[in-house]
N, C-alpha and C. Protein backbone atom coordinates (compact mmCIF):
# COMPACT_ATOMS: atom_id res chain seq x y z
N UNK A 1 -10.47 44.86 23.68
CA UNK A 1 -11.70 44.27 23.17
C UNK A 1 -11.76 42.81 23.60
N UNK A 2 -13.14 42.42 24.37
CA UNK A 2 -13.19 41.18 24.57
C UNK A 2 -12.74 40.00 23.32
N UNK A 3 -12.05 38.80 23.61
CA UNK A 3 -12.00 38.00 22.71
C UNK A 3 -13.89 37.45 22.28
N UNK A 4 -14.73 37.51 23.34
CA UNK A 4 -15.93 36.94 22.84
C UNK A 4 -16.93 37.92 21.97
N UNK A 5 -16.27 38.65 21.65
CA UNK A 5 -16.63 39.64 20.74
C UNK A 5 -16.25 39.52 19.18
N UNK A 6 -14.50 39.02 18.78
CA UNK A 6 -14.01 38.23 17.99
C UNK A 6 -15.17 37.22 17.35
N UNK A 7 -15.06 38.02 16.07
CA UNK A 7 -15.66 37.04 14.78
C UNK A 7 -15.31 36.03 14.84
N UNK A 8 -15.98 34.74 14.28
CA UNK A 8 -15.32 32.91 14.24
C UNK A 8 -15.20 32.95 12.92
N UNK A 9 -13.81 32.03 12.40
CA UNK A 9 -13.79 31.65 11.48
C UNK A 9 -13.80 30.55 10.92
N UNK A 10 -14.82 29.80 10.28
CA UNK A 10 -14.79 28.93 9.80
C UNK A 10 -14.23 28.80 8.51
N UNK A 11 -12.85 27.63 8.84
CA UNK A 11 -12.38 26.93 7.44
C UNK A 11 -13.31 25.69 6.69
N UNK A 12 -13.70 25.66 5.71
CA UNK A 12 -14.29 24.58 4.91
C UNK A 12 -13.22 23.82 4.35
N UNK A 13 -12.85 22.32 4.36
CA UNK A 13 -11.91 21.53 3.61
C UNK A 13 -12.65 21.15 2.43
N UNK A 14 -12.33 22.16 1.01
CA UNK A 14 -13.07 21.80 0.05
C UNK A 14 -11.93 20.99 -0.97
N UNK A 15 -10.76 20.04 -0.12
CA UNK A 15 -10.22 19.36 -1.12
C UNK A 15 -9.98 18.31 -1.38
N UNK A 16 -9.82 17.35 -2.71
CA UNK A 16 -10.68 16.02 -2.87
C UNK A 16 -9.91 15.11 -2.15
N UNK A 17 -10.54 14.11 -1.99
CA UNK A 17 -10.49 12.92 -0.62
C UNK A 17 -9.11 12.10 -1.97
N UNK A 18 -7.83 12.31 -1.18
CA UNK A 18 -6.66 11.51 -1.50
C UNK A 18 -6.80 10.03 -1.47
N UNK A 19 -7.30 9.07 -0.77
CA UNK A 19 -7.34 8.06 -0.58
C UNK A 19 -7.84 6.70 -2.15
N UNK A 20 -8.65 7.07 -3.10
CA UNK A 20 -8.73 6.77 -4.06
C UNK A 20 -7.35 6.46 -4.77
N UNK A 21 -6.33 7.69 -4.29
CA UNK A 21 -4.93 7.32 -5.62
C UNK A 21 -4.39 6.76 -5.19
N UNK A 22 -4.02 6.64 -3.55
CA UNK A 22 -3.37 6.10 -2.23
C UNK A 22 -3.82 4.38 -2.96
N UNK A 23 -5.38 4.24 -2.82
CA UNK A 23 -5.36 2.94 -2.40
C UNK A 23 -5.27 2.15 -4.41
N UNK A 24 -5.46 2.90 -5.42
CA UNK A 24 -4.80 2.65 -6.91
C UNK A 24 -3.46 2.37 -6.98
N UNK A 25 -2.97 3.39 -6.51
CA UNK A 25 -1.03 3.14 -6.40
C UNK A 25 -1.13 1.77 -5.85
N UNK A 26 -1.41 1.42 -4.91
CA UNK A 26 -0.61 0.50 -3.86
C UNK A 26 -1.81 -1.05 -4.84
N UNK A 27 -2.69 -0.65 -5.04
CA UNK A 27 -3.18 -1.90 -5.40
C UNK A 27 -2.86 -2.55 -6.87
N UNK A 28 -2.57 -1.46 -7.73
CA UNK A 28 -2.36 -2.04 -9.33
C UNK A 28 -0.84 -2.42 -9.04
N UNK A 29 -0.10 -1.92 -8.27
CA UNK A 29 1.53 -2.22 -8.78
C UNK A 29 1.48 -3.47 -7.50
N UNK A 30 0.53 -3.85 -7.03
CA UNK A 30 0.67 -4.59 -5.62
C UNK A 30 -0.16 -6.19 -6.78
N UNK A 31 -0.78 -5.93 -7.61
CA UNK A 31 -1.26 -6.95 -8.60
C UNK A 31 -0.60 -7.30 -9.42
N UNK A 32 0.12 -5.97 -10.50
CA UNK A 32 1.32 -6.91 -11.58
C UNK A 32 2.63 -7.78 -10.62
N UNK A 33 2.85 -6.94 -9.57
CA UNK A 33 4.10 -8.04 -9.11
C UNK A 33 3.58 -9.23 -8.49
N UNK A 34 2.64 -9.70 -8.28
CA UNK A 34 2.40 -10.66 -7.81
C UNK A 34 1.84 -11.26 -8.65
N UNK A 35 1.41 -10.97 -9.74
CA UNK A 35 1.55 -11.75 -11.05
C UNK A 35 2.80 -12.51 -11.75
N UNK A 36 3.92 -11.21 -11.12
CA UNK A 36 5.77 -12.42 -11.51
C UNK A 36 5.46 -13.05 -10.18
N UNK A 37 5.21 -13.02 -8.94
CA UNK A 37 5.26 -14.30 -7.77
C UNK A 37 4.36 -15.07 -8.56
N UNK A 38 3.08 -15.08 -8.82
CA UNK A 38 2.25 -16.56 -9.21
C UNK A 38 3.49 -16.76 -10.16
N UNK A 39 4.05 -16.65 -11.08
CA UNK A 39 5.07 -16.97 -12.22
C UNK A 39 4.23 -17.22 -13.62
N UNK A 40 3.96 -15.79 -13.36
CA UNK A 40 3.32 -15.54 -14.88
C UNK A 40 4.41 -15.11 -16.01
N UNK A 41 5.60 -14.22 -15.52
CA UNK A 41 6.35 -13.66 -16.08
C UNK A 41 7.85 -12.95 -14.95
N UNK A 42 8.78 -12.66 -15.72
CA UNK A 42 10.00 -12.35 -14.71
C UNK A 42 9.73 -11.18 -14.75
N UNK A 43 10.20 -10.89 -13.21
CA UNK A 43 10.62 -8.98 -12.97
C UNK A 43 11.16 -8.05 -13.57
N UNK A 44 11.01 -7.44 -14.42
CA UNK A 44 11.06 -6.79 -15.53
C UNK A 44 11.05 -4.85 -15.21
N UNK A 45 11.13 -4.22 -16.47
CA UNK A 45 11.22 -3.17 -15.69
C UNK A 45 9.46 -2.61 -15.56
N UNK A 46 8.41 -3.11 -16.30
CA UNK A 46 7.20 -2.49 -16.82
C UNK A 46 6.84 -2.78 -14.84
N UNK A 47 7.26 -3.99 -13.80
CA UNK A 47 7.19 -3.49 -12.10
C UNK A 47 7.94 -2.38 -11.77
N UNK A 48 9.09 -2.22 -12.11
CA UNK A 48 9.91 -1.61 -11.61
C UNK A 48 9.49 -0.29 -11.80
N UNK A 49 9.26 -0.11 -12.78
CA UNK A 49 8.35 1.46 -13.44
C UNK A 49 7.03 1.75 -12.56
N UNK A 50 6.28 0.77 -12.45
CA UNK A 50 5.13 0.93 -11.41
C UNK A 50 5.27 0.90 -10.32
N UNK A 51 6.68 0.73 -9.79
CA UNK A 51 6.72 0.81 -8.26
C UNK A 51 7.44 2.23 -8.39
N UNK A 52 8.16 2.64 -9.12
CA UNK A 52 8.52 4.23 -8.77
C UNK A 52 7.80 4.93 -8.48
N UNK A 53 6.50 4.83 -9.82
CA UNK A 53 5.69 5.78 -10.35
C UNK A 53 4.64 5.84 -9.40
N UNK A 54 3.81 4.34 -9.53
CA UNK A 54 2.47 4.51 -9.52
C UNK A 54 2.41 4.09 -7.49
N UNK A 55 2.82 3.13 -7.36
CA UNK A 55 3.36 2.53 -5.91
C UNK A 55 3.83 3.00 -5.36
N UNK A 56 5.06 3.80 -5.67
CA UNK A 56 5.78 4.86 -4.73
C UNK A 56 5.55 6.40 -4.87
N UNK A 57 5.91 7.03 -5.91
CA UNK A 57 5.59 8.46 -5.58
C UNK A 57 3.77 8.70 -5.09
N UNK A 58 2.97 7.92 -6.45
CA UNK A 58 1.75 8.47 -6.18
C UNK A 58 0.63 8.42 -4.98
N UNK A 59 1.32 7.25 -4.25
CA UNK A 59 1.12 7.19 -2.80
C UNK A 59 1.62 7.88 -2.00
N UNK A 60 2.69 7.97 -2.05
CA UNK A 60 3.25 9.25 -0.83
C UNK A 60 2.62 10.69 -1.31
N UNK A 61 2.46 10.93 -2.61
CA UNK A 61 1.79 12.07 -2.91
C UNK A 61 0.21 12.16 -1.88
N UNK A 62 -0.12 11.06 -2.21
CA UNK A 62 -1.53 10.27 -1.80
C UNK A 62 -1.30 10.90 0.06
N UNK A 63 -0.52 10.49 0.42
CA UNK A 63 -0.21 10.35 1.83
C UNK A 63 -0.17 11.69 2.13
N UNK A 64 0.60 12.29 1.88
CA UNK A 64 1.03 14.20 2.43
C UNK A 64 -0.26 15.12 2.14
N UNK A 65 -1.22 14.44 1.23
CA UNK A 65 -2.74 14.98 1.41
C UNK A 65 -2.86 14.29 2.13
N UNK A 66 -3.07 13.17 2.62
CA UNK A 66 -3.72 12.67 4.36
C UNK A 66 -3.21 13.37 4.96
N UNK A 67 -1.83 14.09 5.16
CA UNK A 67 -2.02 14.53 6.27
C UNK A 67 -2.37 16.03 6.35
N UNK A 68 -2.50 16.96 5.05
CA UNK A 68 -2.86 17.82 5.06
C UNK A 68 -4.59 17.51 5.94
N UNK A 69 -5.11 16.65 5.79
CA UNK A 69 -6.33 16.45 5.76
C UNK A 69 -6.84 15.93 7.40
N UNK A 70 -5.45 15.91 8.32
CA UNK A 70 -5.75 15.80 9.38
C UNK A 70 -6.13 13.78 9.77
N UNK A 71 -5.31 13.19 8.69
CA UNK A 71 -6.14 11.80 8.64
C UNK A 71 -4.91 10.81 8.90
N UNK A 72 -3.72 10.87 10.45
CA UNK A 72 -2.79 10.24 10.63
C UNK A 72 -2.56 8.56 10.13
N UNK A 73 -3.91 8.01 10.21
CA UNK A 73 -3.18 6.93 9.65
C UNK A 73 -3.54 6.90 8.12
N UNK A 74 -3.80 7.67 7.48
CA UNK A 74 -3.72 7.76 5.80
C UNK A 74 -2.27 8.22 5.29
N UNK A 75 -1.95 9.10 6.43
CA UNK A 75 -1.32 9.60 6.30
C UNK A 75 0.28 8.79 6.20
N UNK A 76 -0.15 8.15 7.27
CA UNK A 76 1.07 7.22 7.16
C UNK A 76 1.30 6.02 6.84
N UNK A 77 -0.32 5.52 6.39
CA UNK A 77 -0.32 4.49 5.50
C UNK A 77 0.17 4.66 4.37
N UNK A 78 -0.11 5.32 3.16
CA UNK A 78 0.09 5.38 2.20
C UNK A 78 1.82 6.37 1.89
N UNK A 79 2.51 6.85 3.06
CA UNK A 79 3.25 7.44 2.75
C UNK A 79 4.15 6.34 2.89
N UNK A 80 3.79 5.18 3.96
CA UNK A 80 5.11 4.23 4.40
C UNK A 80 5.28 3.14 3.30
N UNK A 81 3.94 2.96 2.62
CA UNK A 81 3.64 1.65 1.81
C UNK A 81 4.28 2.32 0.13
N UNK A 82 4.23 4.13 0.29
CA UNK A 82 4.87 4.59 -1.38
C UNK A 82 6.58 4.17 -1.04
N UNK A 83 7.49 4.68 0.12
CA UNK A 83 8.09 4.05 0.55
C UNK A 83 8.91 2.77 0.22
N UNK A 84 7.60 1.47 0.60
CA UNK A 84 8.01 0.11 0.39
C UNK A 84 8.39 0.25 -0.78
N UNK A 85 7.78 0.59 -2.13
CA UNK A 85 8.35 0.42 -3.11
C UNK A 85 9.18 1.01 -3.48
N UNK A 86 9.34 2.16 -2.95
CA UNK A 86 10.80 2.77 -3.90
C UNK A 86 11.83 1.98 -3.57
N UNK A 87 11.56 1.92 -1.76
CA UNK A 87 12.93 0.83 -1.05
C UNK A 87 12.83 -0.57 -2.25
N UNK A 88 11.91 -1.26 -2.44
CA UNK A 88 11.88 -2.32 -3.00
C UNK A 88 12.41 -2.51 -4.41
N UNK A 89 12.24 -1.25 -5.20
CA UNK A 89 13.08 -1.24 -6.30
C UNK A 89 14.56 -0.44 -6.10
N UNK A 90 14.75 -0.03 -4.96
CA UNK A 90 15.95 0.27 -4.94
C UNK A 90 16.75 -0.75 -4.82
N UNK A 91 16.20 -1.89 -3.66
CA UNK A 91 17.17 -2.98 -3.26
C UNK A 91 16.95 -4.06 -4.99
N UNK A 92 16.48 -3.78 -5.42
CA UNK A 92 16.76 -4.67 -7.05
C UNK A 92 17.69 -3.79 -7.80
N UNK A 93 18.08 -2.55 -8.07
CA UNK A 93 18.16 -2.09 -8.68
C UNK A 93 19.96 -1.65 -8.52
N UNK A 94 20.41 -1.40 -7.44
CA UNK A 94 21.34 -0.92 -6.56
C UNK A 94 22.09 -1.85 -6.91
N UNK A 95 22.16 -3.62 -6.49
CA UNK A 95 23.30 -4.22 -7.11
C UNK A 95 23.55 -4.51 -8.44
N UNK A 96 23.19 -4.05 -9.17
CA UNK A 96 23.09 -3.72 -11.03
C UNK A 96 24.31 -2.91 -11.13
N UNK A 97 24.50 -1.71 -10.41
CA UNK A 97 25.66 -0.71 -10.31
C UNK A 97 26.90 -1.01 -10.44
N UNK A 98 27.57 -0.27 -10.51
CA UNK A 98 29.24 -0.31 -10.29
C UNK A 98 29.14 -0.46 -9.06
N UNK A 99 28.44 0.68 -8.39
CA UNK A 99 29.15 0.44 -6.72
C UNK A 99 28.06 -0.21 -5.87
N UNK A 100 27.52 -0.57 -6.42
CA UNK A 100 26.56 -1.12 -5.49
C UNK A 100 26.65 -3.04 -5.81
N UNK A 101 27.38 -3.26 -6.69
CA UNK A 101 27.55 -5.01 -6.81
C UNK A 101 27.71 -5.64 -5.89
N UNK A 102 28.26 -5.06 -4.81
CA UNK A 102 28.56 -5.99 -3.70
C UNK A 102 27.70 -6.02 -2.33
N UNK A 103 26.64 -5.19 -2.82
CA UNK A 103 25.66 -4.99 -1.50
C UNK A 103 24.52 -5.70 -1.63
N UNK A 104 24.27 -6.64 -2.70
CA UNK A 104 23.49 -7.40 -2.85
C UNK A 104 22.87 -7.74 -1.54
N UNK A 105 21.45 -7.88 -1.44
CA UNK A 105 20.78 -8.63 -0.26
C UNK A 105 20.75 -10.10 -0.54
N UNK A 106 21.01 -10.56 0.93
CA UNK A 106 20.13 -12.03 0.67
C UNK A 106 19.06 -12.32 0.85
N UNK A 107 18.70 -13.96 0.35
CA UNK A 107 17.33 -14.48 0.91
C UNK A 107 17.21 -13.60 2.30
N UNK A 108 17.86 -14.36 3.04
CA UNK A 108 17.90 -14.29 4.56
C UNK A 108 17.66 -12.23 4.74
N UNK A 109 18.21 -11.66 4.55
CA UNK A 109 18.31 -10.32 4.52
C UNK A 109 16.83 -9.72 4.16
N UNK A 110 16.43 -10.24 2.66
CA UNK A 110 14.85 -10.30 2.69
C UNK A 110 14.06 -10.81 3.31
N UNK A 111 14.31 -11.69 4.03
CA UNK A 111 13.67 -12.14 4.59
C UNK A 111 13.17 -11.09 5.94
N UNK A 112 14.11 -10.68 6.83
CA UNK A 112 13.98 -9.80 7.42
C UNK A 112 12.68 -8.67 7.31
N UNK A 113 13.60 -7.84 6.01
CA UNK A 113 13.00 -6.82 5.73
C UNK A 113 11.16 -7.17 5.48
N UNK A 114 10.79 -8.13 4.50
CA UNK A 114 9.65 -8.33 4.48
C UNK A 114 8.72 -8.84 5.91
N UNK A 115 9.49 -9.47 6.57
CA UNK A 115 9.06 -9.56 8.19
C UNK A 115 8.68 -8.19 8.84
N UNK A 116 9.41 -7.37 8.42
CA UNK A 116 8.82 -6.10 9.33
C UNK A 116 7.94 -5.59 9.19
N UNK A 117 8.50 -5.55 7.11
CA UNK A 117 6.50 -4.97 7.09
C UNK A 117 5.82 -5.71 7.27
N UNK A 118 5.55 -7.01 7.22
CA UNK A 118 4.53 -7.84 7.88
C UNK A 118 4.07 -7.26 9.38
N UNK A 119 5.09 -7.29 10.15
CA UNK A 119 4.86 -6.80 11.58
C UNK A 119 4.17 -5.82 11.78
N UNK A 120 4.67 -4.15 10.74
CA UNK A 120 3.76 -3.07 10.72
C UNK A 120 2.61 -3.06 10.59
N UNK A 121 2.64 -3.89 9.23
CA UNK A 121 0.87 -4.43 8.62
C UNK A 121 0.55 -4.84 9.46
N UNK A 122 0.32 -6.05 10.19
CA UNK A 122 -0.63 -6.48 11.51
C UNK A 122 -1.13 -5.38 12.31
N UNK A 123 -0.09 -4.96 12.99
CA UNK A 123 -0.29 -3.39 13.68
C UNK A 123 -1.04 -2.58 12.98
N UNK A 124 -1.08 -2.07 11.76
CA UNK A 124 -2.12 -1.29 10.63
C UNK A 124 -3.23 -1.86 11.16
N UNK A 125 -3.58 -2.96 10.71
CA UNK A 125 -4.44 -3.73 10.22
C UNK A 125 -5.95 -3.76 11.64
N UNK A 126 -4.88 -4.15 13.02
CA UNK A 126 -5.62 -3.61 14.47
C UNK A 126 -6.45 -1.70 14.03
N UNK A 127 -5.76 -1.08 13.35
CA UNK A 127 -6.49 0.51 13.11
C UNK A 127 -7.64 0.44 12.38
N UNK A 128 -7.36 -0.62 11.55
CA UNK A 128 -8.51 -1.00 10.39
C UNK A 128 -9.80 -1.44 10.49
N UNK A 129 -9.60 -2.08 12.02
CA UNK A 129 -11.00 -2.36 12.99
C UNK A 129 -11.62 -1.08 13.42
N UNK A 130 -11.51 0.06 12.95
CA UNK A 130 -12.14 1.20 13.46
C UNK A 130 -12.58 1.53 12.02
N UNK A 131 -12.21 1.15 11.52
CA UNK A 131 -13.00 1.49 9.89
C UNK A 131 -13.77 0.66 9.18
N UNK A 132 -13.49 0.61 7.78
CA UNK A 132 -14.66 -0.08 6.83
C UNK A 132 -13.97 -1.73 6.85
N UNK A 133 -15.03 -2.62 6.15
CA UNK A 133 -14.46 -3.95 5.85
C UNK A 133 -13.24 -3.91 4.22
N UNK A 134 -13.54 -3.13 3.85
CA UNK A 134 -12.67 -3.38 2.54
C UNK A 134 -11.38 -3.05 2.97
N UNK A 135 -10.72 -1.76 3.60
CA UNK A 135 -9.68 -1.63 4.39
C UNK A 135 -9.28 -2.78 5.07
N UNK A 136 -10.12 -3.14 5.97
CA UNK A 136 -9.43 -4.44 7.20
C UNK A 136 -9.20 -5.58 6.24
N UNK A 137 -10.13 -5.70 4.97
CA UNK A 137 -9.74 -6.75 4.03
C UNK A 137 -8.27 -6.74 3.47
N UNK A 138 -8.01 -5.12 2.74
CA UNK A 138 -6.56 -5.09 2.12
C UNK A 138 -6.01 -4.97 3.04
N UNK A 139 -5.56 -4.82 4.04
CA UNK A 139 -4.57 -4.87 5.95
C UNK A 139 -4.70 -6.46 6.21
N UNK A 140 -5.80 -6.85 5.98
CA UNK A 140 -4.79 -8.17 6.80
C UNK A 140 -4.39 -9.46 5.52
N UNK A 141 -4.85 -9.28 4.48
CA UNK A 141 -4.12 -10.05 3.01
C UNK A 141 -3.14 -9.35 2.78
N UNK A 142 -3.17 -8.37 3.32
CA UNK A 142 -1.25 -7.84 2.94
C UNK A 142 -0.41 -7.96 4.22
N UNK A 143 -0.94 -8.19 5.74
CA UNK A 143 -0.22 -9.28 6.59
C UNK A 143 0.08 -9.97 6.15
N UNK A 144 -0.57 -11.00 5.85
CA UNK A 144 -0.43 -12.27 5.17
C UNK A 144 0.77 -12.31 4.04
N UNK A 145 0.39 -12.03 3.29
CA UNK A 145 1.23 -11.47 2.10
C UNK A 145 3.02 -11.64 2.36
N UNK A 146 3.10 -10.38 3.35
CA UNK A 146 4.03 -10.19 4.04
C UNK A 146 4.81 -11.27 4.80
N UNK A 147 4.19 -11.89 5.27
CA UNK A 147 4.61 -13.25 6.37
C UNK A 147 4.71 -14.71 5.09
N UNK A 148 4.16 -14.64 4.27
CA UNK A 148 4.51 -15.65 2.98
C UNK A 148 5.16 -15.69 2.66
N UNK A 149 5.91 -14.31 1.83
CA UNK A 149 7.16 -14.00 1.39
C UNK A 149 8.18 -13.96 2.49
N UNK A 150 7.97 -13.84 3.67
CA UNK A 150 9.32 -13.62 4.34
C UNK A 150 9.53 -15.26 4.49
N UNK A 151 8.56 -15.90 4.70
CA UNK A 151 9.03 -17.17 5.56
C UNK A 151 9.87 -18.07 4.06
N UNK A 152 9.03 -18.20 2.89
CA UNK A 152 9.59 -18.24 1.68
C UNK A 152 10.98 -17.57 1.51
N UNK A 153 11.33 -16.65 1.90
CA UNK A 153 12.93 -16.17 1.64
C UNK A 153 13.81 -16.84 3.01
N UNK A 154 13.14 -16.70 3.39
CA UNK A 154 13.69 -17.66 4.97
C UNK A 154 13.64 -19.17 4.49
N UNK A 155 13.18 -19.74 3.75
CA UNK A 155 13.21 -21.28 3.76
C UNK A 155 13.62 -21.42 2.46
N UNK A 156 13.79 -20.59 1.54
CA UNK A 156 14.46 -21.08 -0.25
C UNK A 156 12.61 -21.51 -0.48
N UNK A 157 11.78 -21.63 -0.24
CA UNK A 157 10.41 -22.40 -0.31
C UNK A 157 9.67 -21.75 -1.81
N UNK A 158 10.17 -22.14 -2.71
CA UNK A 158 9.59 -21.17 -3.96
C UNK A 158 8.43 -21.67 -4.27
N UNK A 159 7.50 -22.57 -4.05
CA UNK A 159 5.87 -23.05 -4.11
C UNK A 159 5.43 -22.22 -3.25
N UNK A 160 5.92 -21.73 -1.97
CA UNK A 160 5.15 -20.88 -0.92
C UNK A 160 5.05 -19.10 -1.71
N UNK A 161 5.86 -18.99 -2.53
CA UNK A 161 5.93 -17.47 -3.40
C UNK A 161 4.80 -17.49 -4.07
N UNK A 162 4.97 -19.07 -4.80
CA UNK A 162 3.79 -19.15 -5.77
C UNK A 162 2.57 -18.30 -5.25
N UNK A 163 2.57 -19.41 -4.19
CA UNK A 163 1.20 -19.19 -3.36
C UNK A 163 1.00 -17.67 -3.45
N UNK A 164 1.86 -17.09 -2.38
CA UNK A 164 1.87 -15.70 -1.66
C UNK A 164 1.37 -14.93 -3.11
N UNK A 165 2.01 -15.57 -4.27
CA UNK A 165 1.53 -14.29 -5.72
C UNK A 165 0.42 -14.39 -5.72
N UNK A 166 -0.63 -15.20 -5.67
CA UNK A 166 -2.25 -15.61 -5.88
C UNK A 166 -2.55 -14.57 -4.72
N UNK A 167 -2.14 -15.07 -3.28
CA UNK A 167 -2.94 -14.22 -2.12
C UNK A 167 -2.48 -12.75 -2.31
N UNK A 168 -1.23 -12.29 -2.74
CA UNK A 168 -0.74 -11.00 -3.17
C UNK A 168 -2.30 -10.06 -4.32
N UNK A 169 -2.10 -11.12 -5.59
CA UNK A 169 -2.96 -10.74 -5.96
C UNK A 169 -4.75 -9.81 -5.92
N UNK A 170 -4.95 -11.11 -4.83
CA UNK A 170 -6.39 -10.71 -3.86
C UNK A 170 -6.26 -9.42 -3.20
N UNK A 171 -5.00 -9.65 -2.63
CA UNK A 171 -4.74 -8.31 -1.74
C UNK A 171 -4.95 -6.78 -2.53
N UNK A 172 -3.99 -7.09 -3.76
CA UNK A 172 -3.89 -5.84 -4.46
C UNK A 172 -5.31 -5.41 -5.37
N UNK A 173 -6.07 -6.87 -5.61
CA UNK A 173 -7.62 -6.59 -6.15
C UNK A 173 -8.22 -5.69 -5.17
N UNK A 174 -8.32 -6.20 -3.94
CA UNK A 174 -9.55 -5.73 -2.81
C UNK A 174 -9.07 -4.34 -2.56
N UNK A 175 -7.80 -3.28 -2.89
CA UNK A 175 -7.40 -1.95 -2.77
C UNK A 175 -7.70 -1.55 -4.21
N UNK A 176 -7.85 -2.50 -5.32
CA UNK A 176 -8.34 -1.31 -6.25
C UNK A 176 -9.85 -1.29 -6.56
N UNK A 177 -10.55 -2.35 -5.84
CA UNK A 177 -11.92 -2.37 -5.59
C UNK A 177 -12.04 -0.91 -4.52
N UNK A 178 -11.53 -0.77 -3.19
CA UNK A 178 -11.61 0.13 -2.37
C UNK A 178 -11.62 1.59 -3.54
N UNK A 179 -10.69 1.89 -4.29
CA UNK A 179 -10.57 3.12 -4.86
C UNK A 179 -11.62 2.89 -5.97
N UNK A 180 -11.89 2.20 -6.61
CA UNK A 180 -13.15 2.46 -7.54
C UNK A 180 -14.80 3.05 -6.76
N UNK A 181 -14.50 2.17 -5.64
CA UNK A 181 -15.95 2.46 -4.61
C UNK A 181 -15.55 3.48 -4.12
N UNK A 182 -14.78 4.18 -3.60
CA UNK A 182 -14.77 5.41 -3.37
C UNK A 182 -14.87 6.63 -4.19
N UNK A 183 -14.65 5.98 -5.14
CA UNK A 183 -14.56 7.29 -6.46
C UNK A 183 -16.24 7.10 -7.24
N UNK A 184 -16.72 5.71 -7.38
CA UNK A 184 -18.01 6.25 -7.39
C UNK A 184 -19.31 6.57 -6.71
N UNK A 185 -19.13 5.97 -5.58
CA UNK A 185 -19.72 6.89 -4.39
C UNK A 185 -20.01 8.15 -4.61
N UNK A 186 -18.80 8.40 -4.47
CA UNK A 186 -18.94 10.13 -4.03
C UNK A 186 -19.49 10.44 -5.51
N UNK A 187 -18.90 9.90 -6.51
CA UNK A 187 -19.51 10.51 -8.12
C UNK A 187 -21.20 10.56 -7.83
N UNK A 188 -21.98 9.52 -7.69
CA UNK A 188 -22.97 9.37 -7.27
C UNK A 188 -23.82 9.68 -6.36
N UNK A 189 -23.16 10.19 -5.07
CA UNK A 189 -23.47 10.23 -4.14
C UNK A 189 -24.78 9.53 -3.23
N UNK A 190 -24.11 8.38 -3.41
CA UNK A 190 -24.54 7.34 -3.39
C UNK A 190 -23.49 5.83 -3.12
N UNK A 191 -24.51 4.98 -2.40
CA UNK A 191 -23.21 3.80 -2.37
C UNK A 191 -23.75 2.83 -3.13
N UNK A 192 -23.07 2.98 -4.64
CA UNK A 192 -22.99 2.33 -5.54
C UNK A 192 -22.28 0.80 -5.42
N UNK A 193 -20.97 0.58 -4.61
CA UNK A 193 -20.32 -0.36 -4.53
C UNK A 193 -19.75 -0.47 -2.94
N UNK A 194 -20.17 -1.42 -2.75
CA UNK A 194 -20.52 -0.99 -0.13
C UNK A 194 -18.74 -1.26 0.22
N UNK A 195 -18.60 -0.72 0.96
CA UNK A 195 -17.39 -0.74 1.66
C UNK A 195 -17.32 -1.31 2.69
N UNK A 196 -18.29 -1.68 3.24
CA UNK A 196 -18.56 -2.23 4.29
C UNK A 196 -18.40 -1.66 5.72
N UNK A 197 -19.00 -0.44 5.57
CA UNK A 197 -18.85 0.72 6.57
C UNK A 197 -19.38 0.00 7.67
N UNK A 198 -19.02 0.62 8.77
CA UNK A 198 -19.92 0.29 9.89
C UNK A 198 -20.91 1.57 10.27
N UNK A 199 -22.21 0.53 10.14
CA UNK A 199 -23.84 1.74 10.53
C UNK A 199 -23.25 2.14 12.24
């Protein structure tokens, strides 16, 4: 039997757009900690809890629907950034241990590490020019972000943290602005709150 004879099948993707929890995770736990950088309060566990929970798992959850969804850089945005935080409360958490007392990081060591993701983020952030303005907004304040804190762990510079907590802040506002506008959009169907799509 000819194949052009063969019925077509169309799949419908009737399942809900991940990116709302993706960009909640990463923006509420990306706001209280940079509330201890401005030096509102010390690192405590009520971050540490939000970077497991809400920052790390529920983003990578967030993420493995991007990629069910065929959407590579959701996919690996939000899976690399659930990631950052688990790594980030691991490296706090690890020299607390018996066996881990002596693996303490340094400034300098953080310093590093936050350099890279800075580096990634920039690189993100170039993808973000193919999308909306609120995205390219949270991509390049979390460059930024990134390159504050590293140069700050690189220099002992604790006024430059300050800083970085305020611009941290913005950063983590403008991703939970992104997930509210996406979630009422579509509620509405309608653009209730602009993303700054490109027509």
């Amino acid at each position: 039997m000819s194949s052009l004879n063969q019925p077509e099948t169309i799949i419908k993707d009737t399942t809900a757009n991940p990116a709302p929890l993706g960009l909640l995770g990463f923006g509420m736990t990306t706001i209280l900690l940079n509330i201890h950088n401005a030096g509102y309060y010390e690192l405590n566990s009520m971050i540490m809890g939000m970077g497991i929970f809400v920052g790390g798992i529920a983003q990578i959850f967030a993420g493995l629907q991007e990629w069910k969804k065929n959407n590579t850089f959701g996919a690996t945005a939000f899976t690399a950034y659930g990631s950052f935080w688990l790594s980030l409360v691991a490296i706090w958490l690890i020299p607390k241990t018996t066996f881990g007392a002596a693996y303490a990081s340094s400034e300098t060591s953080m310093g590093y590490y936050l350099l890279m993701w800075g580096i990634f983020t920039l690189l993100m952030f170039i993808g973000t020019l193919k999308l909306n303005r609120t995205l390219q907004t949270v991509f390049l304040s979390l460059t930024v972000l990134f390159f504050l804190l590293a140069i700050s762990d690189f220099t002992g510079n604790k006024q430059l943290r300050i800083i970085a907590g305020y611009e941290g802040i913005f950063c983590g506002l403008s991703a939970f602005y992104g997930s509210v506008a996406l979630i009422l959009n579509e509620l509405y169907g309608k653009e209730v709150l602009p993303l700054g799509v490109k027509k």
